[in-house]
N, C-alpha and C. Protein backbone atom coordinates (compact mmCIF):
# COMPACT_ATOMS: atom_id res chain seq x y z
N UNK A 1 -14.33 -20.02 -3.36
CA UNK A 1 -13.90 -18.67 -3.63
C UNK A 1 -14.24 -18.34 -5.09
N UNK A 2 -14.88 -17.14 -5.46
CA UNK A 2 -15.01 -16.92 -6.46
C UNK A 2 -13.83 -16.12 -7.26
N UNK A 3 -14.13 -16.29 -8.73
CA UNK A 3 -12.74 -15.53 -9.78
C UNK A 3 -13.48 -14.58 -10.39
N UNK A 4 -12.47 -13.70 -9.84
CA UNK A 4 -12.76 -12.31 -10.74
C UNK A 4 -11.71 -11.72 -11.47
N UNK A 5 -12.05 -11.23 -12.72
CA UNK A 5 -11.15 -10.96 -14.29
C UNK A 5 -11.09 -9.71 -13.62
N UNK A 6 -9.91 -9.22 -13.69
CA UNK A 6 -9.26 -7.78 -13.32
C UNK A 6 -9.05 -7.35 -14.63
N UNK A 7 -9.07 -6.12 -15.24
CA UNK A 7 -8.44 -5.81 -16.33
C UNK A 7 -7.30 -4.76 -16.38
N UNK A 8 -7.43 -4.06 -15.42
CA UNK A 8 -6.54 -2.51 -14.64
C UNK A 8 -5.61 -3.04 -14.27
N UNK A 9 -5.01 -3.62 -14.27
CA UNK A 9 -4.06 -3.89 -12.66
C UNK A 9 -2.76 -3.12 -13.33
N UNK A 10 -2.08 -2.64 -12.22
CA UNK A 10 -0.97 -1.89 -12.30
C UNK A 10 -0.14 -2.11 -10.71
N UNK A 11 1.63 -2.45 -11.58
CA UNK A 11 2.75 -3.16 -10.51
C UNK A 11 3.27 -1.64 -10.29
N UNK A 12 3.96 -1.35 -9.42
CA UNK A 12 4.68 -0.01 -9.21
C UNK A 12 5.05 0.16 -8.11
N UNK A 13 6.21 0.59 -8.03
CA UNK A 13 7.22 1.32 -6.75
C UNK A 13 6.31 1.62 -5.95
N UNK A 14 6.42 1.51 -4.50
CA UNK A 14 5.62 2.56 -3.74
C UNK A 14 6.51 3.80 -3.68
N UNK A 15 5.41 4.80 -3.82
CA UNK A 15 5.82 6.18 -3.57
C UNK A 15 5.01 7.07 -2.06
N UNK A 16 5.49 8.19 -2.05
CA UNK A 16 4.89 8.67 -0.80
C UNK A 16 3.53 9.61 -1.37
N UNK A 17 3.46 9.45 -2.47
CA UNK A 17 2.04 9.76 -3.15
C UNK A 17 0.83 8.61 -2.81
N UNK A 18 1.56 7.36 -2.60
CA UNK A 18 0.58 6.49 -2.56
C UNK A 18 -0.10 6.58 -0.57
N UNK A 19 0.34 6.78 -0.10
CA UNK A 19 0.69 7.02 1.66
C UNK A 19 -0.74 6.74 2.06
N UNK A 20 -1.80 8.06 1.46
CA UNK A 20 -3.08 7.99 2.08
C UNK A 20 -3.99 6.74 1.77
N UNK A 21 -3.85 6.31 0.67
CA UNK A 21 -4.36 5.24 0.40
C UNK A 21 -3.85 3.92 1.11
N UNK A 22 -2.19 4.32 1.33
CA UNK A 22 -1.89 2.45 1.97
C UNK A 22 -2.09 2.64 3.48
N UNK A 23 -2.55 4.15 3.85
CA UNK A 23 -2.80 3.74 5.70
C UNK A 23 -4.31 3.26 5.26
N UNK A 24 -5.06 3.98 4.39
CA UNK A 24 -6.88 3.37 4.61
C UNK A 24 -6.82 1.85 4.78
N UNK A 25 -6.05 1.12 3.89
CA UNK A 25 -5.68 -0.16 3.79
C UNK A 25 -5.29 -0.90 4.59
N UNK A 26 -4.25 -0.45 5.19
CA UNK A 26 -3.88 -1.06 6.68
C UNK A 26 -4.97 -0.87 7.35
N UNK A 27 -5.26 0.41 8.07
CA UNK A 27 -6.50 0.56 8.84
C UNK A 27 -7.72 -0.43 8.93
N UNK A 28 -7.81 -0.51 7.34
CA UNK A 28 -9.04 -1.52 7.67
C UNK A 28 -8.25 -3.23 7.24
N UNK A 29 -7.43 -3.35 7.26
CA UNK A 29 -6.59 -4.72 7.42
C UNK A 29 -6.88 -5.01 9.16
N UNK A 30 -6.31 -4.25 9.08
CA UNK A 30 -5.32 -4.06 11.02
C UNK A 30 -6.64 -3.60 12.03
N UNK A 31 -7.76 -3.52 12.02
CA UNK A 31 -8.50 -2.80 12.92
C UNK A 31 -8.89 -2.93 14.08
N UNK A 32 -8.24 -4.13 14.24
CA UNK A 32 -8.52 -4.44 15.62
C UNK A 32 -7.38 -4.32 16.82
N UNK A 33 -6.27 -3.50 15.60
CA UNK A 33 -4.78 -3.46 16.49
C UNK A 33 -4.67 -1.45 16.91
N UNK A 34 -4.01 -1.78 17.46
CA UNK A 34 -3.95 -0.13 17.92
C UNK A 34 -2.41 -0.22 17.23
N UNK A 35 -2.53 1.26 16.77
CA UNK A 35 -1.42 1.49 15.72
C UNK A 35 -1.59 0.99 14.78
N UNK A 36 -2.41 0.43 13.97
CA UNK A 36 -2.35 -0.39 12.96
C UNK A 36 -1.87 -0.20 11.40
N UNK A 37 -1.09 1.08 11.62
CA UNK A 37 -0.53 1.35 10.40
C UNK A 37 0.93 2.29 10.79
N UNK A 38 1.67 2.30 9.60
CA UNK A 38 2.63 2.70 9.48
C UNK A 38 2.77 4.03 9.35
N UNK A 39 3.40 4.89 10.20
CA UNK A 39 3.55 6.37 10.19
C UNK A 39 4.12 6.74 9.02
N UNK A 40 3.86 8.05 8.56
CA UNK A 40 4.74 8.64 7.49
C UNK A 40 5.73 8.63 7.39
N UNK A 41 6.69 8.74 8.61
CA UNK A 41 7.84 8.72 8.52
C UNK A 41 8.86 7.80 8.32
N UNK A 42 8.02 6.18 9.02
CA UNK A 42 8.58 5.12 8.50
C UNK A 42 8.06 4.78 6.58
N UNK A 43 7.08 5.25 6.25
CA UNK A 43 7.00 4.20 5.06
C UNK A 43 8.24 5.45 4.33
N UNK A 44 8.38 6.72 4.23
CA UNK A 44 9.02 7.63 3.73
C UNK A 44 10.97 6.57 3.85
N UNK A 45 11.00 6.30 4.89
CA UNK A 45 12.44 5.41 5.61
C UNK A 45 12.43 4.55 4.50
N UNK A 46 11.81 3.37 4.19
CA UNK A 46 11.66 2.45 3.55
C UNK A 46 11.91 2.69 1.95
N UNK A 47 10.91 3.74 1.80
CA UNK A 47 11.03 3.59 0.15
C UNK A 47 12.61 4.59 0.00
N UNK A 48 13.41 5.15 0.99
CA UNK A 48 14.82 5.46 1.11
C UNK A 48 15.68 4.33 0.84
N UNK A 49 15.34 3.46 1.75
CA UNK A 49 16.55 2.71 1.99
C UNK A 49 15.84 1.17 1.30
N UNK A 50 14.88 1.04 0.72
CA UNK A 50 15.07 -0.31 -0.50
C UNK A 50 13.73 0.32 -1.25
N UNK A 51 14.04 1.00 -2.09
CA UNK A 51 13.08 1.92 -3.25
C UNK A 51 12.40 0.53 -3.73
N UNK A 52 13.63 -0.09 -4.57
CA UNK A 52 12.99 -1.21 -5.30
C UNK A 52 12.63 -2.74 -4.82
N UNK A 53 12.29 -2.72 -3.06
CA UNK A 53 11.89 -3.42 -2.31
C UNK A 53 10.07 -3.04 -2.35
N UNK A 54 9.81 -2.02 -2.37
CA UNK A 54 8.34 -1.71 -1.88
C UNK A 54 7.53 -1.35 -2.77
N UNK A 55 6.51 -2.36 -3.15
CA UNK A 55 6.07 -1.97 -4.75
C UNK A 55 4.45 -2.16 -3.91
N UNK A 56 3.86 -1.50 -4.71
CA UNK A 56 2.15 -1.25 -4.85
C UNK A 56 1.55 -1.71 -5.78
N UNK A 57 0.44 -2.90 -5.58
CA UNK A 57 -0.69 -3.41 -7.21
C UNK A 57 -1.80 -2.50 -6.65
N UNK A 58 -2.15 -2.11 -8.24
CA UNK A 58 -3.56 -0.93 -7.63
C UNK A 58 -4.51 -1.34 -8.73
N UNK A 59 -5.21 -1.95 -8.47
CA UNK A 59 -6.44 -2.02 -9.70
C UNK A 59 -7.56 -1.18 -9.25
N UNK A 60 -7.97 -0.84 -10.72
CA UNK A 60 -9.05 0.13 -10.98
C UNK A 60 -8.45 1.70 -10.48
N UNK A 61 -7.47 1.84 -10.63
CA UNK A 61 -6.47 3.10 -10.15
C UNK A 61 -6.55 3.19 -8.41
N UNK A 62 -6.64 2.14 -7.64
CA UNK A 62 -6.60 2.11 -6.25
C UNK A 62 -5.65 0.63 -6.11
């Protein structure tokens, strides 16, 4: 496996700003599953009921 020097990286809450980006992610995680991502309405549930449970790393601002 090769190492690669990140220099961006950024820890942070998930928010429902982040949404479109974490279904692309799943989507292409999950693609071979039907449903393979989380509806709006559940990740919206989540960052309700444990805010500081659901955090996002985004390097290079993704």
């Amino acid at each position: 496996m090769e190492t690669q020097i990140r220099e961006n990286i950024e820890l942070k809450y998930l928010s429902m700003d982040d949404y479109e980006e974490l279904k692309e992610v799943m989507l292409l995680s999950y693609e071979t599953m039907p449903d393979a991502y989380w509806k709006e309405h559940q990740i919206k549930t989540l960052i309700e009921k444990f805010h500081e449970g659901q955090v996002v790393i985004k390097i290079d601002g993704r």
